[in-house]
PDB file of N, CA and C in Angstrom:
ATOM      1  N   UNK A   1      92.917  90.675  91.555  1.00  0.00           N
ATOM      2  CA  UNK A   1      94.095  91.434  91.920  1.00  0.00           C
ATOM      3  C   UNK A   1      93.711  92.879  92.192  1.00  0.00           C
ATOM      4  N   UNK A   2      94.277  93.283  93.191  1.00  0.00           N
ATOM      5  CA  UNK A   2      94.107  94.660  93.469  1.00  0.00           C
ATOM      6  C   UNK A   2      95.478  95.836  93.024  1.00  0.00           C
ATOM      7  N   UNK A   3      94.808  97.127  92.582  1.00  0.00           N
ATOM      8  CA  UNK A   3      95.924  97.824  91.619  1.00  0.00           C
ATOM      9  C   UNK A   3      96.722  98.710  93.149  1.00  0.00           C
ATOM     10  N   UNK A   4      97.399  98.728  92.597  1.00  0.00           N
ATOM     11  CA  UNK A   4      98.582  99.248  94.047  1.00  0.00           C
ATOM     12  C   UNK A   4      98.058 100.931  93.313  1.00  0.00           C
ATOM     13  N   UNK A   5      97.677 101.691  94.181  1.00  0.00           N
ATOM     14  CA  UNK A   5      97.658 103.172  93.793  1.00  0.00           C
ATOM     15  C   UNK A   5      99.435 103.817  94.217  1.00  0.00           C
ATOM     16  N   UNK A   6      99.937 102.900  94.322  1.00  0.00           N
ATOM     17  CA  UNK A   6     101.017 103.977  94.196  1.00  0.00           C
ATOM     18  C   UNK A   6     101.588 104.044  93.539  1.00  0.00           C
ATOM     19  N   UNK A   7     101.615 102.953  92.167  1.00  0.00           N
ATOM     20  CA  UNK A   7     102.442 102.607  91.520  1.00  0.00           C
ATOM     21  C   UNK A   7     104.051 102.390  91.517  1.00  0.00           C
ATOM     22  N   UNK A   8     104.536 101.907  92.316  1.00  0.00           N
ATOM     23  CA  UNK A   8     105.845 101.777  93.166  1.00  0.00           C
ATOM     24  C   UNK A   8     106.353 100.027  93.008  1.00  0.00           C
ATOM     25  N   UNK A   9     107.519  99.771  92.749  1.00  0.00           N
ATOM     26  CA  UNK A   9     107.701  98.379  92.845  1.00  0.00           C
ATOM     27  C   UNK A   9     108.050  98.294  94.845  1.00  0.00           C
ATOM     28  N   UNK A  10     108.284  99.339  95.107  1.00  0.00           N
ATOM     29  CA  UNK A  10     109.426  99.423  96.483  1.00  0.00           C
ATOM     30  C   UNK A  10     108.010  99.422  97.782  1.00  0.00           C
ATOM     31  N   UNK A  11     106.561  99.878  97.158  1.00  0.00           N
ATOM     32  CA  UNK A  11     105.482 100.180  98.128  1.00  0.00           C
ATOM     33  C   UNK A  11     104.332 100.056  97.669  1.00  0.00           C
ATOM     34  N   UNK A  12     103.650  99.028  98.438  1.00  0.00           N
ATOM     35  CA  UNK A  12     102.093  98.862  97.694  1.00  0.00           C
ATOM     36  C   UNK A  12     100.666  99.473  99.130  1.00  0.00           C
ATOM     37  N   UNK A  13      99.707 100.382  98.166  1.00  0.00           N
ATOM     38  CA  UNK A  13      98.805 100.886  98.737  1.00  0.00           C
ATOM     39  C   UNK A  13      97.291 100.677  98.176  1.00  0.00           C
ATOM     40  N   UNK A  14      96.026 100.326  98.717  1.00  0.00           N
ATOM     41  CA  UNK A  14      95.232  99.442  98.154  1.00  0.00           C
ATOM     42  C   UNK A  14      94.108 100.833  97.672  1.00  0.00           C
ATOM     43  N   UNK A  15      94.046 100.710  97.105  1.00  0.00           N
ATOM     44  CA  UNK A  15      92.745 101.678  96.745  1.00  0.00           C
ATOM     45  C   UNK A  15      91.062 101.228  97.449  1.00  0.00           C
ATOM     46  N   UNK A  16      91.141 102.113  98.704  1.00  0.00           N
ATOM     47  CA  UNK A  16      89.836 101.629 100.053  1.00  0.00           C
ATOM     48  C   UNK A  16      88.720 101.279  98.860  1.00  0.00           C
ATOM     49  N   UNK A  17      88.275 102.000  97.992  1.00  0.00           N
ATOM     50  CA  UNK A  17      87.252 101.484  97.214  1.00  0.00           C
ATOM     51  C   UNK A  17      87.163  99.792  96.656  1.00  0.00           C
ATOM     52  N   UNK A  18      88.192  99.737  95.713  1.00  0.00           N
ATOM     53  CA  UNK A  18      88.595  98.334  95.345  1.00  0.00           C
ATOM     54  C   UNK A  18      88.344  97.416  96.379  1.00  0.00           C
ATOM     55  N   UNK A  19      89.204  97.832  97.273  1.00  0.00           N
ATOM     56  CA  UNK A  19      89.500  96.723  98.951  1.00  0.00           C
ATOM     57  C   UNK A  19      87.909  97.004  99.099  1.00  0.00           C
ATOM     58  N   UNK A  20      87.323  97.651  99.867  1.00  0.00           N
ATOM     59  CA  UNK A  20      86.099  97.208 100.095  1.00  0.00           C
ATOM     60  C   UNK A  20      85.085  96.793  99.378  1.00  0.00           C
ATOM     61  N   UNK A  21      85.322  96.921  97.270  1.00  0.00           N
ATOM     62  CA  UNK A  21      84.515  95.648  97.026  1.00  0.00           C
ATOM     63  C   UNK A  21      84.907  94.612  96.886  1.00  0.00           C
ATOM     64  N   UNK A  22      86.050  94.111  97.134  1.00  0.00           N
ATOM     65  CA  UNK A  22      86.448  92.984  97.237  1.00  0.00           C
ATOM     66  C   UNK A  22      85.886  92.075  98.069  1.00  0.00           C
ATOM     67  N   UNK A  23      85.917  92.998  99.546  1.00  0.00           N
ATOM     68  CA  UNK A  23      85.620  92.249 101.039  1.00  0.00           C
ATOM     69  C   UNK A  23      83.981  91.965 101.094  1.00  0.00           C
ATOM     70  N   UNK A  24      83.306  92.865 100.251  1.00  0.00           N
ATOM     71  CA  UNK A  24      82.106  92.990  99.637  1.00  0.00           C
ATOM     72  C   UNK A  24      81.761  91.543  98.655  1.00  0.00           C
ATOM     73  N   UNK A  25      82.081  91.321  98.013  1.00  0.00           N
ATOM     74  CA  UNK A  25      82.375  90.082  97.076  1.00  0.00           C
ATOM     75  C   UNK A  25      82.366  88.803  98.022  1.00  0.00           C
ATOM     76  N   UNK A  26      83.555  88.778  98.147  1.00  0.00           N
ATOM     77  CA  UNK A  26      83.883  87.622  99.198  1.00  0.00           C
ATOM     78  C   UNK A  26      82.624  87.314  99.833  1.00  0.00           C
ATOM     79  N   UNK A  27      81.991  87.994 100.848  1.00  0.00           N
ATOM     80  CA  UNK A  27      80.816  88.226 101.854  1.00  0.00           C
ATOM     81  C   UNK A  27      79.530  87.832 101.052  1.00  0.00           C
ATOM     82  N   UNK A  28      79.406  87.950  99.596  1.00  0.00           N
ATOM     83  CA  UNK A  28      77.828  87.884  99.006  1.00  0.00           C
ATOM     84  C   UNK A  28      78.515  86.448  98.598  1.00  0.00           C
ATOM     85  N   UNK A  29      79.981  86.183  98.164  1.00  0.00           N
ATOM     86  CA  UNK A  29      79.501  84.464  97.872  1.00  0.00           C
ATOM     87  C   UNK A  29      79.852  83.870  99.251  1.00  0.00           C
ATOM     88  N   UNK A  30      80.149  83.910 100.376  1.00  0.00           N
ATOM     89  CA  UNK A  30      79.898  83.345 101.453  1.00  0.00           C
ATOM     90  C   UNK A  30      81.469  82.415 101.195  1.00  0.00           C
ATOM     91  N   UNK A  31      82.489  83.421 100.772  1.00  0.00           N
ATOM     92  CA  UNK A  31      83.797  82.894 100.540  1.00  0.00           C
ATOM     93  C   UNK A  31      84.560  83.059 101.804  1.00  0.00           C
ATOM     94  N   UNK A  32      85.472  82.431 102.330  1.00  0.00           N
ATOM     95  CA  UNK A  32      86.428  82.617 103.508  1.00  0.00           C
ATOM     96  C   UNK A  32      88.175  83.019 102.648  1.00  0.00           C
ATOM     97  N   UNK A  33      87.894  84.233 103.466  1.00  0.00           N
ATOM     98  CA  UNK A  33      89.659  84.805 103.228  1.00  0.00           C
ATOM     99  C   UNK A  33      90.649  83.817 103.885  1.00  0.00           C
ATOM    100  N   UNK A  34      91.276  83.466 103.439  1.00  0.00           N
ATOM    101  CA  UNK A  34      92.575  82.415 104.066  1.00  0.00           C
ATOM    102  C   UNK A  34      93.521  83.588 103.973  1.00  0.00           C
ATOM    103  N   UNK A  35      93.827  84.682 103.291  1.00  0.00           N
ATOM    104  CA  UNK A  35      95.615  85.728 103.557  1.00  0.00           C
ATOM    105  C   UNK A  35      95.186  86.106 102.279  1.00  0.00           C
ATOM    106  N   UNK A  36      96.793  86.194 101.612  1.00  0.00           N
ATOM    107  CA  UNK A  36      96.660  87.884 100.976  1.00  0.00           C
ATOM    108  C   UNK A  36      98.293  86.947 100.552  1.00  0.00           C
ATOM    109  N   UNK A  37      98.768  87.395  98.887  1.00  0.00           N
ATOM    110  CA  UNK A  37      99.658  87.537  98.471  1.00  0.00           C
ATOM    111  C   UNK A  37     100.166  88.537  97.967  1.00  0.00           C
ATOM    112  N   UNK A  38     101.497  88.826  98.317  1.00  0.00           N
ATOM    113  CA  UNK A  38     102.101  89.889  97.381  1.00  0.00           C
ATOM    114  C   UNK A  38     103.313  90.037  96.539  1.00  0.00           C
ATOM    115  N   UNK A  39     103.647  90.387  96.189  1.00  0.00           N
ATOM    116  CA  UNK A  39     105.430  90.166  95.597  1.00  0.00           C
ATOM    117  C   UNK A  39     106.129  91.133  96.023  1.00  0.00           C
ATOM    118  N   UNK A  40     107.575  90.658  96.200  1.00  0.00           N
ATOM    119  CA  UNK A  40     108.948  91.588  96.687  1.00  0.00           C
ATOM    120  C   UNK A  40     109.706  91.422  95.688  1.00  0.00           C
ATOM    121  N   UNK A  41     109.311  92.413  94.635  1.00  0.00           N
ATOM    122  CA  UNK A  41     110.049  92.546  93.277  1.00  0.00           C
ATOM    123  C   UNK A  41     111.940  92.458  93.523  1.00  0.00           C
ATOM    124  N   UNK A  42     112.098  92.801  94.413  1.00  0.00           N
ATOM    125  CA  UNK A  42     113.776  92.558  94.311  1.00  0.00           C
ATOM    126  C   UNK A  42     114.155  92.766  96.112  1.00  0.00           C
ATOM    127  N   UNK A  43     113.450  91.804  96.766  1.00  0.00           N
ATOM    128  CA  UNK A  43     114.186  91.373  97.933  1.00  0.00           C
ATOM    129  C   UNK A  43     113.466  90.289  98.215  1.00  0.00           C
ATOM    130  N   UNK A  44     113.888  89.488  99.599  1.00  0.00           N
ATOM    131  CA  UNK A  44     113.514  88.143  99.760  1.00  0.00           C
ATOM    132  C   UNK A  44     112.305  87.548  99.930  1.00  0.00           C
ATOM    133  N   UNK A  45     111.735  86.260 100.056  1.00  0.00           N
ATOM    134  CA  UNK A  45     110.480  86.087 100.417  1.00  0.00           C
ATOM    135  C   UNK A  45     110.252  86.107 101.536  1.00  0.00           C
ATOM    136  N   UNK A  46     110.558  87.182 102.637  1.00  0.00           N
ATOM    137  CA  UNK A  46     109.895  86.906 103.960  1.00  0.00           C
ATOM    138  C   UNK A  46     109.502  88.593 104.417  1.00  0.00           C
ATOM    139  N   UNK A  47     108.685  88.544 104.964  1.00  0.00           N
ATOM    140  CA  UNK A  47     108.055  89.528 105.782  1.00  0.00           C
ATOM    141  C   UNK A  47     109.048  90.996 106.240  1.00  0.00           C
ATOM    142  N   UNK A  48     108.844  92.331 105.610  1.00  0.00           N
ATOM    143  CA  UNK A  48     109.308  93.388 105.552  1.00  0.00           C
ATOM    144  C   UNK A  48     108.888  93.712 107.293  1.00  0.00           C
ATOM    145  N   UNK A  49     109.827  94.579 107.359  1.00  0.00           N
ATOM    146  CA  UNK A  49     108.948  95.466 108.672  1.00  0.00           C
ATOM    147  C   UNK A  49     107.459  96.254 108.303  1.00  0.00           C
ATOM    148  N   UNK A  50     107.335  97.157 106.665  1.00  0.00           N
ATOM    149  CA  UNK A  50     106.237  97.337 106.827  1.00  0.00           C
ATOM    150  C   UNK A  50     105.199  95.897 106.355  1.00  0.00           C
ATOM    151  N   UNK A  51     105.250  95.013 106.392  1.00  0.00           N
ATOM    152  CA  UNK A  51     103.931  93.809 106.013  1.00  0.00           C
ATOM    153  C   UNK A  51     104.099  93.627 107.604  1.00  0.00           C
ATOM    154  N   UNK A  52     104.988  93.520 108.458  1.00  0.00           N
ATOM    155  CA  UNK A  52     104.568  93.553 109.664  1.00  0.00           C
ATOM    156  C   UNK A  52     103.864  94.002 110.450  1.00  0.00           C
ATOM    157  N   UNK A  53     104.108  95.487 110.088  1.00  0.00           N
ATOM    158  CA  UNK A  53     102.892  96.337 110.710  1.00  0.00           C
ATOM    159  C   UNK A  53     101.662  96.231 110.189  1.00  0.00           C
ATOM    160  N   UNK A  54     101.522  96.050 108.741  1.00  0.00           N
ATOM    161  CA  UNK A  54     100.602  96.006 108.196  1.00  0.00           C
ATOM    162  C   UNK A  54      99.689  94.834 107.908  1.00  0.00           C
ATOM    163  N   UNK A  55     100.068  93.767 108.620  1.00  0.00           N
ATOM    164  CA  UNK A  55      99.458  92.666 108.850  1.00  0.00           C
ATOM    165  C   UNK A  55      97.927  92.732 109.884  1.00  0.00           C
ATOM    166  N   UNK A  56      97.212  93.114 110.000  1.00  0.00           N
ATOM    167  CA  UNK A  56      96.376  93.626 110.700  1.00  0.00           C
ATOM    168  C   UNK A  56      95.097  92.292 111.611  1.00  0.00           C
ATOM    169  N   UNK A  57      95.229  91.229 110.599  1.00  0.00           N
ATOM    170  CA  UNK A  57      94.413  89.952 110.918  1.00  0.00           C
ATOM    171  C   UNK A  57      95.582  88.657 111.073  1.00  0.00           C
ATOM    172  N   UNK A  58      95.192  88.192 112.896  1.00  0.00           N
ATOM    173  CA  UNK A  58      96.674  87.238 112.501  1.00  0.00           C
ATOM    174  C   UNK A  58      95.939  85.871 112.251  1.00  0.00           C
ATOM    175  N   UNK A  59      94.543  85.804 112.294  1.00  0.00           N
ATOM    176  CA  UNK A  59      94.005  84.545 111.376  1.00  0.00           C
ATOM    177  C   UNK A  59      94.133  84.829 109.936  1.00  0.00           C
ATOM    178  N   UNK A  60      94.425  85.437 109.374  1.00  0.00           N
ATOM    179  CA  UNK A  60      95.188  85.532 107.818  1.00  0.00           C
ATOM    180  C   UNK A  60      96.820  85.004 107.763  1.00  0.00           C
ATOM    181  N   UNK A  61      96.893  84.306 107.014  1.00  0.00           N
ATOM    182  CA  UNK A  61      98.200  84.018 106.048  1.00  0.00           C
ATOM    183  C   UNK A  61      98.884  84.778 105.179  1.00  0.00           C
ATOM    184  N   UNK A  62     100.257  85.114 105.112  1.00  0.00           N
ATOM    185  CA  UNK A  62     100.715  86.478 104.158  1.00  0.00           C
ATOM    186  C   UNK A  62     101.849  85.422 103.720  1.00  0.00           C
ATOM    187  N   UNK A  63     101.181  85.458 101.643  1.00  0.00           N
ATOM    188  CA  UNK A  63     102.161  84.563 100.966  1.00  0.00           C
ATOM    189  C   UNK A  63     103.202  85.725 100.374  1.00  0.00           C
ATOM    190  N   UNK A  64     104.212  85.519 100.110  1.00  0.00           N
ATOM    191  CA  UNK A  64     105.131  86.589  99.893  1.00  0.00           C
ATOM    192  C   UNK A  64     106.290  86.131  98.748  1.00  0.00           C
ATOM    193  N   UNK A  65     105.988  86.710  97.537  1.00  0.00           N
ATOM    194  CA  UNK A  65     106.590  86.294  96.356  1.00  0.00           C
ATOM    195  C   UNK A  65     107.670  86.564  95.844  1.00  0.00           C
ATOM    196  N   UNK A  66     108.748  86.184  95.957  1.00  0.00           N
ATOM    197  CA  UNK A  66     110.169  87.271  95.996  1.00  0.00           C
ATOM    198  C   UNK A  66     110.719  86.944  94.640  1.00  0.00           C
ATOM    199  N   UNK A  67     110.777  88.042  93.857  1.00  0.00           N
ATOM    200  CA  UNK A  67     111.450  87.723  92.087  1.00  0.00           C
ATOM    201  C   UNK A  67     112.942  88.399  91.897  1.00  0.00           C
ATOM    202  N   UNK A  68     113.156  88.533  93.222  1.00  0.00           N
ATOM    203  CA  UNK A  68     114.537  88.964  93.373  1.00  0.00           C
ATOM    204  C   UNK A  68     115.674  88.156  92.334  1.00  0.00           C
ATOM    205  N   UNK A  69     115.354  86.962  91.945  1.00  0.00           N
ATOM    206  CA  UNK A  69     116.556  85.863  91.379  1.00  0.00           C
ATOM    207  C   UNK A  69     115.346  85.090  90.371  1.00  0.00           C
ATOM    208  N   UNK A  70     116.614  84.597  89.747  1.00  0.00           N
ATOM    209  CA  UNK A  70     115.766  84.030  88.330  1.00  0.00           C
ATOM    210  C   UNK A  70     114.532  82.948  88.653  1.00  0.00           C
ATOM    211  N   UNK A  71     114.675  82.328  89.666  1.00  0.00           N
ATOM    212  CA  UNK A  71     114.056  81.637  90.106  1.00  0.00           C
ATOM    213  C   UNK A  71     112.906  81.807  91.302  1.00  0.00           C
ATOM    214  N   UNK A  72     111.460  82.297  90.953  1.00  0.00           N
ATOM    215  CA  UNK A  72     111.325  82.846  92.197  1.00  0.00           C
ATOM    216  C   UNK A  72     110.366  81.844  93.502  1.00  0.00           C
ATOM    217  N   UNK A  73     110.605  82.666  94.588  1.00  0.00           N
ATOM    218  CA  UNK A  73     110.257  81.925  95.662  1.00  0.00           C
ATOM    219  C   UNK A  73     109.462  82.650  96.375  1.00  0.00           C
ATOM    220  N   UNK A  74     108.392  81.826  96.596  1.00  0.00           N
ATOM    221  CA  UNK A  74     107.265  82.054  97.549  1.00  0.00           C
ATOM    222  C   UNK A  74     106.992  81.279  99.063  1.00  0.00           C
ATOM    223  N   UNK A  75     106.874  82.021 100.003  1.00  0.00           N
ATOM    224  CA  UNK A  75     106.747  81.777 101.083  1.00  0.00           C
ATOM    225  C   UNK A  75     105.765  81.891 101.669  1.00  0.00           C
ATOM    226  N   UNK A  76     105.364  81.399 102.834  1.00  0.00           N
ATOM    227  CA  UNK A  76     104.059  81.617 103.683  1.00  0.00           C
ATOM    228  C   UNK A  76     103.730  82.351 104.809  1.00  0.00           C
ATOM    229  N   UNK A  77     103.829  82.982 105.784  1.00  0.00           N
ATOM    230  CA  UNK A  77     104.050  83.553 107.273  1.00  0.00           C
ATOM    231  C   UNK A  77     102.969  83.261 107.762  1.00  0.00           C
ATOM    232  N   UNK A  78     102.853  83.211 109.084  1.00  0.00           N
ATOM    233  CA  UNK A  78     101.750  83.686 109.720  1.00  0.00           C
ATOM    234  C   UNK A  78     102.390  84.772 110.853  1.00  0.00           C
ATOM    235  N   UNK A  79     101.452  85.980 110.822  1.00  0.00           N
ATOM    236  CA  UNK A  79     102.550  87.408 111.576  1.00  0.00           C
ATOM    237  C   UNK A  79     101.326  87.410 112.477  1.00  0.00           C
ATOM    238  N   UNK A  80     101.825  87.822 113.568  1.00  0.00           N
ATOM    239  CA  UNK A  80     101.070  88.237 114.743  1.00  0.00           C
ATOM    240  C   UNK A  80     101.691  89.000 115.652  1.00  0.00           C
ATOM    241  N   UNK A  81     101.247  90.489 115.813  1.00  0.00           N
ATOM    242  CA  UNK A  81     102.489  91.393 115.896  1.00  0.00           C
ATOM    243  C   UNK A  81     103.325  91.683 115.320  1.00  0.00           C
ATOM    244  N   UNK A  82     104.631  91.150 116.237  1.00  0.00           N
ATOM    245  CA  UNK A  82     105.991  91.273 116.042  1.00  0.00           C
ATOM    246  C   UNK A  82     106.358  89.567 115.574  1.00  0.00           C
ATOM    247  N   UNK A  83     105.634  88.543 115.976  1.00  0.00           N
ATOM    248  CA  UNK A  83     105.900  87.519 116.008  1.00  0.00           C
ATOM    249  C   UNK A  83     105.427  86.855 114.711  1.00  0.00           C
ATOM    250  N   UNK A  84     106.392  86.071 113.571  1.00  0.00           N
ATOM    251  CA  UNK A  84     106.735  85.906 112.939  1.00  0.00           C
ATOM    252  C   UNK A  84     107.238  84.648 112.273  1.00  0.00           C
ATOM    253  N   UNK A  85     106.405  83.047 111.727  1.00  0.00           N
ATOM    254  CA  UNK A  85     106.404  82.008 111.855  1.00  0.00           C
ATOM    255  C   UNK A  85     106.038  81.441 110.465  1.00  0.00           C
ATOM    256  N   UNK A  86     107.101  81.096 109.755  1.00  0.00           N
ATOM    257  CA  UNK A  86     106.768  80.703 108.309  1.00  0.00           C
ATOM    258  C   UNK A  86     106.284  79.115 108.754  1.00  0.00           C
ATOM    259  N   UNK A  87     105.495  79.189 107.724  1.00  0.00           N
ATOM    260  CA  UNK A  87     104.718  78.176 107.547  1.00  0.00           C
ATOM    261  C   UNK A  87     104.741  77.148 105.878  1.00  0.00           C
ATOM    262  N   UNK A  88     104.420  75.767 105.879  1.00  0.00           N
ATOM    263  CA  UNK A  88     105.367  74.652 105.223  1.00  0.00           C
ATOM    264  C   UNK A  88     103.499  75.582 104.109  1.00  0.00           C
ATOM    265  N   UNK A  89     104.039  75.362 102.533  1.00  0.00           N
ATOM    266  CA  UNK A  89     102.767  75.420 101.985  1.00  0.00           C
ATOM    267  C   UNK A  89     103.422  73.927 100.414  1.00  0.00           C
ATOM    268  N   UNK A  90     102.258  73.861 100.069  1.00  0.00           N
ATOM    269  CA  UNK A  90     102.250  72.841  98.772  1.00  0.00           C
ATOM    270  C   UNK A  90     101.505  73.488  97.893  1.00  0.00           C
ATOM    271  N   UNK A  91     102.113  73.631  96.517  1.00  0.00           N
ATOM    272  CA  UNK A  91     101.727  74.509  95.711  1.00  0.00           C
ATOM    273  C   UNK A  91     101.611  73.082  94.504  1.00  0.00           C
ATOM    274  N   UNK A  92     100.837  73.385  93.761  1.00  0.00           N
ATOM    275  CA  UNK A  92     100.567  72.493  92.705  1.00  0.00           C
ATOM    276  C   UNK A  92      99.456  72.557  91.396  1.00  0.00           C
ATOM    277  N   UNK A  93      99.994  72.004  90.272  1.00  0.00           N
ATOM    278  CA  UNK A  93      99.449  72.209  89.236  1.00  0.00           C
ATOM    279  C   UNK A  93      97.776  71.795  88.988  1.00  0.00           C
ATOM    280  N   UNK A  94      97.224  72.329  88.561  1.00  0.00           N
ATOM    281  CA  UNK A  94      95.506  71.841  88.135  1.00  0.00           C
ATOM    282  C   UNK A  94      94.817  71.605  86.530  1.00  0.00           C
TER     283      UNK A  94
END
């Protein structure tokens, strides 16, 4: 998990150090990024205008965790641009 430097429930910002050892990591075990999850502490599970912009790879997946309601719900997107296409996922126990 990466620490949001802004400390904000409303805005998350990655600390470039962290993020690049992460991408660093990934790369020495010869891991493939599939996306990126995040949570929307109190709005829905789908794609903000800023995760839109900020979607930067549209071969990445953006899972999006919404704890808005007692029950929460996670979703999938795939964003490209402006264009905007949830996608079916299966989540399951191990």
């Amino acid at each position: 998990l990466l620490t949001n430097v802004d400390h904000s429930p409303e805005h998350f910002s990655m600390d470039p150090a962290e993020q690049f050892a992460v991408i660093k990591k990934i790369r020495q075990k010869k891991w493939t990024l599939l996306g990126n999850l995040h949570s929307h502490p109190a709005s829905p599970s789908r794609p903000s205008e800023e995760d839109k912009r900020l979607a930067f790879d549209p071969s990445l997946r953006y899972l999006i965790l919404s704890l808005m309601k007692e029950e929460p719900v996670v979703k999938c997107f795939h964003i490209h641009g402006t264009e905007v296409e949830e996608e079916s996922i299966t989540l399951r126990e191990e």
